[in-house]
N, C-alpha and C. Protein backbone atom coordinates (compact mmCIF):
# COMPACT_ATOMS: atom_id res chain seq x y z
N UNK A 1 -25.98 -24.12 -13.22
CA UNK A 1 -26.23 -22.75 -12.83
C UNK A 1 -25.15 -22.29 -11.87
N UNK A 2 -24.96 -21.02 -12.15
CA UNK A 2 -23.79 -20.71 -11.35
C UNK A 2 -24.17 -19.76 -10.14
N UNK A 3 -23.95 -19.95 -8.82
CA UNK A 3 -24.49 -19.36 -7.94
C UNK A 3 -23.97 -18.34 -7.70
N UNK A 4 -22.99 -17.61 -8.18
CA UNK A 4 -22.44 -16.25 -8.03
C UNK A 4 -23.43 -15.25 -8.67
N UNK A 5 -24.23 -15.31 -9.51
CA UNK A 5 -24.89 -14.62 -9.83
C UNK A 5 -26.82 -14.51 -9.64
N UNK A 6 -27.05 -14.00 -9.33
CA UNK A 6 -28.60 -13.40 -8.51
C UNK A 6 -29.73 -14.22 -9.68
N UNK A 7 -29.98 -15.11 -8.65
CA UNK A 7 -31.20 -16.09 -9.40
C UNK A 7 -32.82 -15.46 -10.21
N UNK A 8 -33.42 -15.82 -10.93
CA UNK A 8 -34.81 -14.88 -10.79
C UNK A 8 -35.57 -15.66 -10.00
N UNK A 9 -36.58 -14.92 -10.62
CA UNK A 9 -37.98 -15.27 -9.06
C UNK A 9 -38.45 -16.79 -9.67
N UNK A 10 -38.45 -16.91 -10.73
CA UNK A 10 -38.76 -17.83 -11.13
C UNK A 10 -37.81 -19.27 -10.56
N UNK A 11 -36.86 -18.85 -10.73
CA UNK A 11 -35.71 -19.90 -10.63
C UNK A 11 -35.58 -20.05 -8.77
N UNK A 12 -36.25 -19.12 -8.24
CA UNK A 12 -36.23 -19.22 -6.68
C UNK A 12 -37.36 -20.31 -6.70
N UNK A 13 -38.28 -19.89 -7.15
CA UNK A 13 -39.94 -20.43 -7.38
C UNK A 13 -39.46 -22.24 -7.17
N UNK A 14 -38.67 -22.53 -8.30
CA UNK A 14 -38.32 -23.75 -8.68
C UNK A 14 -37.90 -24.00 -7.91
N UNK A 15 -36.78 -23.68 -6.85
CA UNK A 15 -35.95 -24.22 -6.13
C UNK A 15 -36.86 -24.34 -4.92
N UNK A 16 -37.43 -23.38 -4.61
CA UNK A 16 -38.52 -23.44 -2.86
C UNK A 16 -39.06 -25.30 -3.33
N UNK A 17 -39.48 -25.18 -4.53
CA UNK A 17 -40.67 -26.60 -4.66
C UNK A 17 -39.86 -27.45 -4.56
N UNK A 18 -38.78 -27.28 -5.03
CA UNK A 18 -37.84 -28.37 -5.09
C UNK A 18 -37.72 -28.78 -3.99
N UNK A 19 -37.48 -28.12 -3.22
CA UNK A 19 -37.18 -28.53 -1.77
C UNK A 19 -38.27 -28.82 -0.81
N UNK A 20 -39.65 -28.44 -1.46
CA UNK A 20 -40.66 -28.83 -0.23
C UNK A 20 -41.38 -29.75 -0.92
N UNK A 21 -41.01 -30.41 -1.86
CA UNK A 21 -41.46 -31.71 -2.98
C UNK A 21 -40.04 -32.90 -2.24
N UNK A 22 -39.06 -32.31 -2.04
CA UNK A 22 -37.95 -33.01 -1.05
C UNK A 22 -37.30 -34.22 -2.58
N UNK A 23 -37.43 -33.16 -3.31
CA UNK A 23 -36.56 -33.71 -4.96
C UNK A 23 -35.32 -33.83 -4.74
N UNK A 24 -34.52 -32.53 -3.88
CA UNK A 24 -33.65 -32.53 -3.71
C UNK A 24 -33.29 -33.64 -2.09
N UNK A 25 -32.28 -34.21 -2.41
CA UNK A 25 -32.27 -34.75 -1.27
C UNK A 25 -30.36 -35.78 -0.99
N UNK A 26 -29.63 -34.63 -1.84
CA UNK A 26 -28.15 -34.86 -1.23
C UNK A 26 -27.84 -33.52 -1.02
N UNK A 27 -26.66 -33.96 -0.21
CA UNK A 27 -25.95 -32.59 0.38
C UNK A 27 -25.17 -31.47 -0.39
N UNK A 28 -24.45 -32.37 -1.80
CA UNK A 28 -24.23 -31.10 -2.84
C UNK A 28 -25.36 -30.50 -3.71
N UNK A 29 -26.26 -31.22 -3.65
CA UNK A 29 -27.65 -30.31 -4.58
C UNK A 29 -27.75 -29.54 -3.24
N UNK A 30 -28.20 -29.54 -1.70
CA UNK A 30 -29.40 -28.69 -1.14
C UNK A 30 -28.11 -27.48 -1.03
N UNK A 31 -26.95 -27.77 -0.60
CA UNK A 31 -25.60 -26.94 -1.04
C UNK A 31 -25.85 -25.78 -1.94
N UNK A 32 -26.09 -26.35 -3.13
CA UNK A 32 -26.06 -25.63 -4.29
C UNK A 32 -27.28 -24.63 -4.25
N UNK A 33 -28.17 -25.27 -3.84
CA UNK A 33 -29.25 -23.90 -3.64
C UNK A 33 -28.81 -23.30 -2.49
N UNK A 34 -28.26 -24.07 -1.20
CA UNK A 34 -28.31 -22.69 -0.12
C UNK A 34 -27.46 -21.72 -0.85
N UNK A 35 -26.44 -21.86 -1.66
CA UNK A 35 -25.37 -21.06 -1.75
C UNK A 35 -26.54 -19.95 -2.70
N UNK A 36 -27.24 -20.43 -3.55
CA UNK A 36 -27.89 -19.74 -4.53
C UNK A 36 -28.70 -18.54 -3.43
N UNK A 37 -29.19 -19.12 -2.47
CA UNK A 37 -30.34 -18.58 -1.53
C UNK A 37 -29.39 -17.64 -0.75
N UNK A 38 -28.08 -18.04 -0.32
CA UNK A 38 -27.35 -16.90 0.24
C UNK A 38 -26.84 -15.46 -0.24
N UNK A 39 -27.11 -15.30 -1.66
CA UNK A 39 -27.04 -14.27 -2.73
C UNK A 39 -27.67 -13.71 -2.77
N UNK A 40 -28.92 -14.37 -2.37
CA UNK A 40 -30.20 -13.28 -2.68
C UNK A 40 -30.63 -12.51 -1.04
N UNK A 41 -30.37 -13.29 -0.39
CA UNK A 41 -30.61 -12.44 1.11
C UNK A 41 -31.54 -12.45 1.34
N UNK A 42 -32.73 -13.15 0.60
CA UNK A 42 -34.27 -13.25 0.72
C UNK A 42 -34.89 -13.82 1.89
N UNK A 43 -35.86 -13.48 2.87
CA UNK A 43 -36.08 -13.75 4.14
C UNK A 43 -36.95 -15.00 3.91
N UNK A 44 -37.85 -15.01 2.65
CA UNK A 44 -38.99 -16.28 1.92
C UNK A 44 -38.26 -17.63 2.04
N UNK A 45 -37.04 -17.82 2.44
CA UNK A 45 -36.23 -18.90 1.43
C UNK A 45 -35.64 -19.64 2.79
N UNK A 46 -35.65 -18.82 3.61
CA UNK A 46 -35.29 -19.51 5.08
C UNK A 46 -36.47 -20.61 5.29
N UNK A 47 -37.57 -20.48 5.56
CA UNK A 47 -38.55 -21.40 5.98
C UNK A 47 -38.33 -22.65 4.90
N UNK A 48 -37.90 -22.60 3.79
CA UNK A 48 -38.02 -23.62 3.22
C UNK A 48 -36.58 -24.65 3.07
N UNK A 49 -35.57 -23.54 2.95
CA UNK A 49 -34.12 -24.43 3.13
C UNK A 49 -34.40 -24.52 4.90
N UNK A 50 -34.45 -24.36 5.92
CA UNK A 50 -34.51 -24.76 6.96
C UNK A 50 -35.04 -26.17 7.20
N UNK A 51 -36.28 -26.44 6.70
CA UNK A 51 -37.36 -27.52 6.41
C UNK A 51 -36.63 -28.71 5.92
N UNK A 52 -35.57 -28.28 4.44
CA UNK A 52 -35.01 -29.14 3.22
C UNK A 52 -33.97 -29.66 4.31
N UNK A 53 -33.06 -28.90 5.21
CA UNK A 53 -32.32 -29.19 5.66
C UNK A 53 -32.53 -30.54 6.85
N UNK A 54 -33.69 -29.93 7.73
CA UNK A 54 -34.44 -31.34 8.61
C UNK A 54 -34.60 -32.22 8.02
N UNK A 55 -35.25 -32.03 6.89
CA UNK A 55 -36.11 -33.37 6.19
C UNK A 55 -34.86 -34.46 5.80
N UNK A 56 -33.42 -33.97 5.27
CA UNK A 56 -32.21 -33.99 4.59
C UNK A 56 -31.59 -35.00 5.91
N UNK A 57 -31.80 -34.77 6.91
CA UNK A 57 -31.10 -35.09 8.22
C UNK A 57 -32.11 -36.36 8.90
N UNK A 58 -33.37 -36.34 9.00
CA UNK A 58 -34.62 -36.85 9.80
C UNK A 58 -35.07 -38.28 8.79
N UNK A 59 -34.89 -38.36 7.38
CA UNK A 59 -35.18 -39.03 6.45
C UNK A 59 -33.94 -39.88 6.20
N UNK A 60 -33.42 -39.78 7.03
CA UNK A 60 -31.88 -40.48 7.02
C UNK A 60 -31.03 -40.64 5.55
N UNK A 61 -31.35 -39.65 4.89
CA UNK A 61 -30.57 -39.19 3.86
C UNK A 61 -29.09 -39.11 4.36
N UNK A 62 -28.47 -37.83 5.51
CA UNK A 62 -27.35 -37.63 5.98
C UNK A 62 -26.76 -39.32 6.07
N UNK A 63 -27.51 -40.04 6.90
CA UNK A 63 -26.78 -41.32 7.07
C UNK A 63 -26.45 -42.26 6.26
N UNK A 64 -27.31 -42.05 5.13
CA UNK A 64 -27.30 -43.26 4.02
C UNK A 64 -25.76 -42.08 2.87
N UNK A 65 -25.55 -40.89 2.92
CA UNK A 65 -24.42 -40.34 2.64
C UNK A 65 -22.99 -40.40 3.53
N UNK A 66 -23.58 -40.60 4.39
CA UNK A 66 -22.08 -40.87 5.42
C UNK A 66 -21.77 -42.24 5.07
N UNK A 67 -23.31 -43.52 5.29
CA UNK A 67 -22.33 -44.99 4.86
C UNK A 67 -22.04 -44.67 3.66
N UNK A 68 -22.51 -44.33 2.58
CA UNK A 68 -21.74 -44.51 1.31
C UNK A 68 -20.54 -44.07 1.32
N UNK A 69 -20.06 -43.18 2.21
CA UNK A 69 -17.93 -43.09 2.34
C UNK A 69 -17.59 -43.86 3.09
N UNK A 70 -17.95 -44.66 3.94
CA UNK A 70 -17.75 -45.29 5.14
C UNK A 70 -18.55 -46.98 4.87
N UNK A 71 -18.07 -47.23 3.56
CA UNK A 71 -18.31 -48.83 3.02
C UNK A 71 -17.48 -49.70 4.01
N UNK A 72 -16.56 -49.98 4.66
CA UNK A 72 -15.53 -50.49 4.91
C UNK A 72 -16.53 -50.91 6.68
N UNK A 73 -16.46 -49.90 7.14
CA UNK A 73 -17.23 -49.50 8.63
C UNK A 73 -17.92 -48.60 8.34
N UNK A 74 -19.53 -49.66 8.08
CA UNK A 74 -20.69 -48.32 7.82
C UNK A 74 -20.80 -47.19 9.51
N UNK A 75 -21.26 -46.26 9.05
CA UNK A 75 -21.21 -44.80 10.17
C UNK A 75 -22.22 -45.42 10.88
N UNK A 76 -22.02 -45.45 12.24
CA UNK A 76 -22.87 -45.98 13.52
C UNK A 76 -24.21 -44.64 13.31
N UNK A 77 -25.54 -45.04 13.36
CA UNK A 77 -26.53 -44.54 13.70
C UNK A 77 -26.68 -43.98 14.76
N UNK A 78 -26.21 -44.64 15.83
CA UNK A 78 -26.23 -44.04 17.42
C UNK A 78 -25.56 -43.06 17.48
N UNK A 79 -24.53 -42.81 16.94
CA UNK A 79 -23.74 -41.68 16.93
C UNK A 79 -24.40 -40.44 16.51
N UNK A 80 -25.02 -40.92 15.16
CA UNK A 80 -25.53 -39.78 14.29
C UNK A 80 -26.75 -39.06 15.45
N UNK A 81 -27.73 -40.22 16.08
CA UNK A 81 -28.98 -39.91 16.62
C UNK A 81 -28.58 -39.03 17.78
N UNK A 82 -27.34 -39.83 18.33
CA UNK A 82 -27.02 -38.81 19.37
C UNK A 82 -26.82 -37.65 19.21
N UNK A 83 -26.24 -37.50 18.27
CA UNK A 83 -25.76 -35.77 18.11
C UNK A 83 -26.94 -34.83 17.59
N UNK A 84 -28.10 -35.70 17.07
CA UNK A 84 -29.46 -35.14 16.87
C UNK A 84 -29.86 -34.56 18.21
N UNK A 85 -29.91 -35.37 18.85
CA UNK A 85 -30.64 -35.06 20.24
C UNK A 85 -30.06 -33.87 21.28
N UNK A 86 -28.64 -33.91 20.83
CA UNK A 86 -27.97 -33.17 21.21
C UNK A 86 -27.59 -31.57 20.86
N UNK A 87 -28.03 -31.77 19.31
CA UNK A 87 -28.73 -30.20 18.84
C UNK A 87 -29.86 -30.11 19.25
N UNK A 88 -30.79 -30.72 19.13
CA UNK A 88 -32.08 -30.36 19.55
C UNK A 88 -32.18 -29.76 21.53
N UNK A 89 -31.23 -30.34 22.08
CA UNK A 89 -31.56 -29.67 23.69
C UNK A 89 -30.44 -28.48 23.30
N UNK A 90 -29.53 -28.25 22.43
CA UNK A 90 -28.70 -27.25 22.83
C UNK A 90 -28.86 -25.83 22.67
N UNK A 91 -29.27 -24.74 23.26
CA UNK A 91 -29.91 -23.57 23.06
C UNK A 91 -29.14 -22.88 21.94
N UNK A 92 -27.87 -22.77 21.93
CA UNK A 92 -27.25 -22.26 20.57
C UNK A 92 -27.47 -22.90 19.22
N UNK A 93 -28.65 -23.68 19.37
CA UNK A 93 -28.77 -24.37 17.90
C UNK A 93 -29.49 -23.80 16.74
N UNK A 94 -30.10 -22.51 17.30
CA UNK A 94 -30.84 -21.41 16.60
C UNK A 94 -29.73 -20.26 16.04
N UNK A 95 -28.92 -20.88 16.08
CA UNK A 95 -27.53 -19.93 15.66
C UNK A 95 -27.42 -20.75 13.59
N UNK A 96 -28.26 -21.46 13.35
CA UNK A 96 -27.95 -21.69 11.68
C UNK A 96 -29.52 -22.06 11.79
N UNK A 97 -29.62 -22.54 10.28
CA UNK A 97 -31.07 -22.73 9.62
C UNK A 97 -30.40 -23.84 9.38
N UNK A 98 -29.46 -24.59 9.35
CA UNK A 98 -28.84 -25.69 8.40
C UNK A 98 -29.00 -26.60 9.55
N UNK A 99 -29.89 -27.99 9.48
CA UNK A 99 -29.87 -28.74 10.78
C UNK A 99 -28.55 -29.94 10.32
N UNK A 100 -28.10 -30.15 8.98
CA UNK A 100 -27.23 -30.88 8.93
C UNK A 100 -26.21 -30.55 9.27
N UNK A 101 -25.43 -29.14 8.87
CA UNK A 101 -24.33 -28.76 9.78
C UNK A 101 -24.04 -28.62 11.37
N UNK A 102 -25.04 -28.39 11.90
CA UNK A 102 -25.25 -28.34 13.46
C UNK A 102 -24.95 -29.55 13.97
N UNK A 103 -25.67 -31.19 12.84
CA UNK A 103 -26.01 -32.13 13.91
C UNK A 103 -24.23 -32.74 13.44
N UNK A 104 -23.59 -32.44 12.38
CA UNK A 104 -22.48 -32.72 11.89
C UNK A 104 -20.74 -31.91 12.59
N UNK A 105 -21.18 -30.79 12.88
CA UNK A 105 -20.72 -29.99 13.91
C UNK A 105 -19.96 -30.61 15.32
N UNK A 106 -21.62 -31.12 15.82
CA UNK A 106 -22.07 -31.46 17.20
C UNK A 106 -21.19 -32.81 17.34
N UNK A 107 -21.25 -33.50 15.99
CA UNK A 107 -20.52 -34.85 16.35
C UNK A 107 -18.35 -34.67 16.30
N UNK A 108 -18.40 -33.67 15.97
CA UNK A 108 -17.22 -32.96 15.96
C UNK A 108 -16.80 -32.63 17.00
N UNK A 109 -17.01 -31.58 17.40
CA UNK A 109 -17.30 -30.85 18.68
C UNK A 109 -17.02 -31.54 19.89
N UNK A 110 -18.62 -32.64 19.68
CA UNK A 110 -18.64 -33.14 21.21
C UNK A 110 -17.48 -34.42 21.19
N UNK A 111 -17.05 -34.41 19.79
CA UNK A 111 -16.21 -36.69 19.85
C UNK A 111 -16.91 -37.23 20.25
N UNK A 112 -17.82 -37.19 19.63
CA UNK A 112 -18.75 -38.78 19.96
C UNK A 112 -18.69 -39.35 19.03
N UNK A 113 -17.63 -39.61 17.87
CA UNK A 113 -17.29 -40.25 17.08
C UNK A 113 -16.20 -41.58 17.84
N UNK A 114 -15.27 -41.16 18.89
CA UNK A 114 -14.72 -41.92 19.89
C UNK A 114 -15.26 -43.08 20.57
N UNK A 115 -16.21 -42.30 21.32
CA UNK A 115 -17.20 -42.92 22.17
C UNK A 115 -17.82 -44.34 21.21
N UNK A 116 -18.62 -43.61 20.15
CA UNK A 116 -19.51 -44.62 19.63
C UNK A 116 -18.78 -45.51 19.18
N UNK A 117 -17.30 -45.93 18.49
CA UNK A 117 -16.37 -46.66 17.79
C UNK A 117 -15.84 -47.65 18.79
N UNK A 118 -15.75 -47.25 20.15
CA UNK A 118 -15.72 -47.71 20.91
C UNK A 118 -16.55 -48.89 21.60
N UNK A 119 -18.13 -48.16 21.60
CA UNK A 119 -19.01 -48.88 21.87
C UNK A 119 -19.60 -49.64 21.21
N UNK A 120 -19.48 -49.56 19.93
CA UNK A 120 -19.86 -50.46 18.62
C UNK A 120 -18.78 -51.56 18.70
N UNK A 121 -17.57 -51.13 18.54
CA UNK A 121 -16.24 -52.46 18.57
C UNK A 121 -16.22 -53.12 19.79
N UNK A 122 -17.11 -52.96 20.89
CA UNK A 122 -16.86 -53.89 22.33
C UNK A 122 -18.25 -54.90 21.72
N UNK A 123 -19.16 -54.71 21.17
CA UNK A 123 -20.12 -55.62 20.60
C UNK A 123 -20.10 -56.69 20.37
N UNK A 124 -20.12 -57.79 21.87
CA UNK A 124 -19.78 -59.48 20.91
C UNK A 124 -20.71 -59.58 19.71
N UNK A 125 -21.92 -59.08 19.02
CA UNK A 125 -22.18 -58.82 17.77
C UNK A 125 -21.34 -58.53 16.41
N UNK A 126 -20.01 -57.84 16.93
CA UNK A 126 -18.89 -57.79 16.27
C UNK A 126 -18.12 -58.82 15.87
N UNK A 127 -18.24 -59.68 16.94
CA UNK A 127 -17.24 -60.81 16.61
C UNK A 127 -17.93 -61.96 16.70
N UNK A 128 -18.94 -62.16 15.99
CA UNK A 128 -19.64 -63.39 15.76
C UNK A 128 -19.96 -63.48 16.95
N UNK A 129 -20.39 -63.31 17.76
CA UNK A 129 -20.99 -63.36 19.34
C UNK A 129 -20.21 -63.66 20.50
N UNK A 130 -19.24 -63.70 20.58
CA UNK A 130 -17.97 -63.73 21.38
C UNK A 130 -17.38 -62.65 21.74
N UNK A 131 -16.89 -62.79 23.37
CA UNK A 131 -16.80 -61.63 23.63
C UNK A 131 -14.86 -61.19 23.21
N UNK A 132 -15.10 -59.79 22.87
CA UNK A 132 -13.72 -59.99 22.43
C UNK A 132 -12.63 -59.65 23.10
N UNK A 133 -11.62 -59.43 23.01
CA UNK A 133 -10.18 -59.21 23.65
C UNK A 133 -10.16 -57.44 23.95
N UNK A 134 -9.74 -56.91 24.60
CA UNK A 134 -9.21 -55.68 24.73
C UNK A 134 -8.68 -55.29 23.13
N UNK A 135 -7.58 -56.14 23.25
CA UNK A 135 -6.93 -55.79 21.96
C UNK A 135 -7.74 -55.60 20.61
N UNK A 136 -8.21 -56.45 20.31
CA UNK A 136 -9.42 -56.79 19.19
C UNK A 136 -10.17 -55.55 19.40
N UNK A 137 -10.92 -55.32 20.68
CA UNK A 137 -11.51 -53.74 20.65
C UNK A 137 -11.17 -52.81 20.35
N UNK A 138 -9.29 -52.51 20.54
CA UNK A 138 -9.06 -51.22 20.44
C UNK A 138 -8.69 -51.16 19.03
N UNK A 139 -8.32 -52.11 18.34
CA UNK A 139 -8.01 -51.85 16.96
C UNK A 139 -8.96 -51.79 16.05
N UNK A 140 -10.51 -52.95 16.25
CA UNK A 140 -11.40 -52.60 15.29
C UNK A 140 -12.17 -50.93 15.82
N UNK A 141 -11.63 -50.32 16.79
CA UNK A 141 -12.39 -48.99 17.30
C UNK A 141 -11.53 -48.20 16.33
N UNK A 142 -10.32 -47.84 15.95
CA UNK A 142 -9.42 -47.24 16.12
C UNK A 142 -9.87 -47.39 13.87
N UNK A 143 -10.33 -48.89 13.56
CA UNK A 143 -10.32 -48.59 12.28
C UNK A 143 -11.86 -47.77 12.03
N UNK A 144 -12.73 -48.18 12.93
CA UNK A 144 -14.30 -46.71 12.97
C UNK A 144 -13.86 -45.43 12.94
N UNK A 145 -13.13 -45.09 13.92
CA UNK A 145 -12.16 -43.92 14.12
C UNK A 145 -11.98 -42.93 12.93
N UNK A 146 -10.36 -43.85 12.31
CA UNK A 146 -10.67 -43.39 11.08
C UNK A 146 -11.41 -42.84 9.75
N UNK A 147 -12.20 -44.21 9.73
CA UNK A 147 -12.96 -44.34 8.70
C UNK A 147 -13.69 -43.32 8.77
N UNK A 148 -14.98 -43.02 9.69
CA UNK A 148 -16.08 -42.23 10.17
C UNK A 148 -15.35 -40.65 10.34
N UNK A 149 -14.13 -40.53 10.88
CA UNK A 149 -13.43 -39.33 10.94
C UNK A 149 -13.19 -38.54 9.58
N UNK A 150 -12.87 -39.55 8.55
CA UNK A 150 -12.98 -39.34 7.00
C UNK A 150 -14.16 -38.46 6.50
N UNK A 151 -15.33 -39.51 6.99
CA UNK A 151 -16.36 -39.11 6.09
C UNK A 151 -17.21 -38.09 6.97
N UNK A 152 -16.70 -37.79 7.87
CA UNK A 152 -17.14 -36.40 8.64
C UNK A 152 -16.57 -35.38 8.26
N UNK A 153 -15.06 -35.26 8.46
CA UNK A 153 -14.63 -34.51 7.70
C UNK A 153 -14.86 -33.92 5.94
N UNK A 154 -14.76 -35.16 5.44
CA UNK A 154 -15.21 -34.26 4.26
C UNK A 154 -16.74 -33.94 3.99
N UNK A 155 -17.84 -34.36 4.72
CA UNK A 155 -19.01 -33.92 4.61
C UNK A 155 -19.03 -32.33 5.12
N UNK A 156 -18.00 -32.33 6.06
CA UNK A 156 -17.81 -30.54 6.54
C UNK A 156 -17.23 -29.85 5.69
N UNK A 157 -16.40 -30.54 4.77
CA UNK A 157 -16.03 -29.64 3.84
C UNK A 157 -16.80 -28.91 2.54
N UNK A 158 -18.45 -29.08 3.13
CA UNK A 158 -19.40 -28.81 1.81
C UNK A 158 -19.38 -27.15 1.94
N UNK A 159 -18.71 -26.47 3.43
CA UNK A 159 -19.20 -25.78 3.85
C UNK A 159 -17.44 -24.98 3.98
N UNK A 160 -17.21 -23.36 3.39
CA UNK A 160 -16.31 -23.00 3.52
C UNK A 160 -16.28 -21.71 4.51
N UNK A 161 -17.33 -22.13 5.00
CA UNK A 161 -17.29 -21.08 6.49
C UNK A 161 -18.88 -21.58 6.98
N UNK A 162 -18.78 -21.75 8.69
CA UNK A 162 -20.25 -21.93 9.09
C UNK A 162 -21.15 -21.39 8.52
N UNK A 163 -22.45 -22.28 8.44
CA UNK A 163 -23.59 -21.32 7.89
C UNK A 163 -24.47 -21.01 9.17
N UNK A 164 -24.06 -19.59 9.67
CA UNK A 164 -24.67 -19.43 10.84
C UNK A 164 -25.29 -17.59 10.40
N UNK A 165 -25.92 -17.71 11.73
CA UNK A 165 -26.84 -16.11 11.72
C UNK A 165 -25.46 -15.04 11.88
């Protein structure tokens, strides 16, 4: 279906369930309907892509899509949770309906992609339980870095301008 053109009621019908049945549950399907839902301008459709979008983020969907680019150095959880917590206290967070772009944003924004690569690679858990070298830290940080910088980036690229109010 092509979202340039004005869905019917029916085909809205389908898509609301879709999303509060939580059928949909990657980032280029719920995509594909916001874009559909942004055509129509319909005020009905917020409560439910808003919802699709939490559930999308809270059900650790977002995370189990970030490790799948980030096979090499799966995406630190702490990172992700943090930047949850961190939309949730931030008063401008009522500025989108989309909680995945906000909490994806936020980890942008704030670099706590740094931080956490950091704090994950000092982990004698990292190195078979030994504590490791400076050196050893800064390079397995530096390959999180990357990696996680990747698959942030292109998860932002679902989006060709904020989806904000």
């Amino acid at each position: 279906m092509s979202t340039s053109r004005r869905i019917s009621t029916g085909e809205k019908d389908q898509m609301i369930q879709a999303l509060r049945s939580h059928r949909v549950n990657t980032i280029f399907e719920l995509r594909r309907i916001e874009r559909a839902f942004a055509v129509l301008g319909s005020p009905d459709v917020t409560e439910p892509m808003t919802a699709a979008w939490s559930y999308y983020v809270n059900s650790h969907s977002l995370l189990t899509e970030l490790r799948g680019l980030t096979k090499n150095y799966p995406f630190s959880s702490d990172c992700l949770e943090e930047a949850k917590q961190r939309v949730y206290s931030d008063p401008q967070s009522n500025r989108s309906w989309n909680f995945c772009w906000l909490v994806l944003s936020k980890i942008q924004n704030d670099q706590l992609i740094p931080y956490y690569a950091q704090y994950q690679a000092a982990q004698p858990a990292m190195w078979g339980g030994k504590t490791p070298t400076p050196e050893g830290v800064a390079q397995l940080s530096n390959a999180f870095i990357a990696e996680w910088n990747y698959a942030l980036r292109h998860m932002l690229r679902n989006w060709d301008q904020p989806p904000t109010r």
